[in-house]
Protein backbone atom coordinates (compact mmCIF):
# COMPACT_ATOMS: atom_id res chain seq x y z
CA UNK A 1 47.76 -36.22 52.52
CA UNK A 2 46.28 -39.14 50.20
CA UNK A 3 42.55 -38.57 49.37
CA UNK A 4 42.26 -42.30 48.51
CA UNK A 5 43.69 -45.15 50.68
CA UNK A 6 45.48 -47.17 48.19
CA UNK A 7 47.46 -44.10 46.82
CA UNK A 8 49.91 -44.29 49.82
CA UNK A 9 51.56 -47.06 47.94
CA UNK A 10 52.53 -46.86 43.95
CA UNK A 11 52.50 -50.18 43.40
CA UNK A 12 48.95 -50.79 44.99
CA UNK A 13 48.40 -47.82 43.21
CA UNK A 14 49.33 -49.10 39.83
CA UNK A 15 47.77 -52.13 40.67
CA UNK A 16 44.26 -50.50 41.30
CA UNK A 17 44.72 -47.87 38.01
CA UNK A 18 45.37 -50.95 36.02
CA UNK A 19 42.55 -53.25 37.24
CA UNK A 20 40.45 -50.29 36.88
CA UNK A 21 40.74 -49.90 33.12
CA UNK A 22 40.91 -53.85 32.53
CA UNK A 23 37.90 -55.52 31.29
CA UNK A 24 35.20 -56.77 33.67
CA UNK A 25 36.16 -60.67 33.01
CA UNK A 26 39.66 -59.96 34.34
CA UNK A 27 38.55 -57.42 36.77
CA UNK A 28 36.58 -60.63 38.41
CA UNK A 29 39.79 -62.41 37.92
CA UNK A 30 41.15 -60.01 40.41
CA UNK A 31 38.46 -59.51 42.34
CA UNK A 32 38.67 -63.58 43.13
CA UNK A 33 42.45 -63.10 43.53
CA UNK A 34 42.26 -60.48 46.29
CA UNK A 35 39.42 -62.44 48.14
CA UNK A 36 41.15 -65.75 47.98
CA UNK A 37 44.78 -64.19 49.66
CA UNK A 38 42.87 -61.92 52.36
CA UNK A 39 41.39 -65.23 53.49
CA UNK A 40 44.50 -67.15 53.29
CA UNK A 41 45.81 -64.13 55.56
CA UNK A 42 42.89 -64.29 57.72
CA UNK A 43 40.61 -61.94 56.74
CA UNK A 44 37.14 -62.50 56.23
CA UNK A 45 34.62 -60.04 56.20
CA UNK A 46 31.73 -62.34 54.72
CA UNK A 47 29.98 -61.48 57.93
CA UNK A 48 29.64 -57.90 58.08
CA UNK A 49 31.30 -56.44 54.71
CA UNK A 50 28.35 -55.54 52.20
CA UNK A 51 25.30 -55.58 54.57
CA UNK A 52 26.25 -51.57 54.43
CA UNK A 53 28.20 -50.94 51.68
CA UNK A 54 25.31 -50.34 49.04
CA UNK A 55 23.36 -48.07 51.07
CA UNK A 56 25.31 -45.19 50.55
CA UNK A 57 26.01 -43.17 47.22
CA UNK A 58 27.94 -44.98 45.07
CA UNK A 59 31.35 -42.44 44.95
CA UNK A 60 34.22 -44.65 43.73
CA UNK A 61 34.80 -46.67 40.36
CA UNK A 62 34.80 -50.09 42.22
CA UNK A 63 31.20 -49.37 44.29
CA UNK A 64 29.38 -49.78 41.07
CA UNK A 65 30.09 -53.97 41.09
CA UNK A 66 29.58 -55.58 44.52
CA UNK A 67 32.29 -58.15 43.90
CA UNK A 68 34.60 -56.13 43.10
CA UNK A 69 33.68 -53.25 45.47
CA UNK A 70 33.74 -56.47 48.48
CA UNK A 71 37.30 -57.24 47.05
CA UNK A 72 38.59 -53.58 47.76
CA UNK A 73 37.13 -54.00 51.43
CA UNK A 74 39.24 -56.96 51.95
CA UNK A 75 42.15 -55.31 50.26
CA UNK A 76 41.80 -52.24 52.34
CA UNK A 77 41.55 -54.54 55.10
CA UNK A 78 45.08 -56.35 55.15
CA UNK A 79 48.26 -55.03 56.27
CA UNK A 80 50.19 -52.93 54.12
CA UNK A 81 52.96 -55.99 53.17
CA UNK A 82 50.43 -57.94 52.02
CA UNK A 83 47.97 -55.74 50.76
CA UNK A 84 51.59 -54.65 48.29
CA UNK A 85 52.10 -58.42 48.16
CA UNK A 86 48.63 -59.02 46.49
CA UNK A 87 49.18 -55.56 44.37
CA UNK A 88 51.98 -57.01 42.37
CA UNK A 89 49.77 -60.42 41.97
CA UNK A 90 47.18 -58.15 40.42
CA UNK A 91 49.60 -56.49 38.49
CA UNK A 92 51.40 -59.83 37.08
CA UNK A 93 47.73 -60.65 35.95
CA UNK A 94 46.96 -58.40 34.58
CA UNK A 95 50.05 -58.30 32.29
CA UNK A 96 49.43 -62.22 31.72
CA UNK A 97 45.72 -61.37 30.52
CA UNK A 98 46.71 -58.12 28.20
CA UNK A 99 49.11 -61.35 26.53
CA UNK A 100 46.28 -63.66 26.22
């Protein structure tokens, strides 16, 4: 079994490692990225997505920033094509960035 939910995939996988050790500007980048295609995909959890989410101890990386943190939510919301769909986005942007 998978202790975390985007390790059942290495490219989302991959994708979260890398955004993980990018900088916060470009971990925002991302952040935007995933919101923007969950919507697109129809998923918006505007509503009802961070009205709990800082109530309980902070355990993973992305919980310390509540963009980012709100981002995973959506991310962990999608199906799997697109949530690997999105990971390679990430993953392309991060490589454009590390060039910049």
């Amino acid at each position: 079994m998978y202790k975390r939910w985007y390790d059942v995939d290495p490219t989302i996988s991959l994708a979260v490692s890398l955004m993980r050790n990018a900088n916060i500007v470009t971990q925002y980048k991302c952040a935007d990225l995933i919101i923007k295609r969950s919507k697109e995909n129809g998923i918006d959890l505007s509503e009802n997505i961070l009205t709990d989410a800082f109530t309980y101890v902070l355990r993973r990386w992305y919980d310390t920033d509540q963009k980012i943190a709100e981002s995973f939510e959506y991310l962990k919301s999608l199906p799997f094509d697109i949530q690997k769909s999105i990971a390679l986005e990430i993953i392309n942007l991060l490589q454009e960035e590390e060039v910049h």
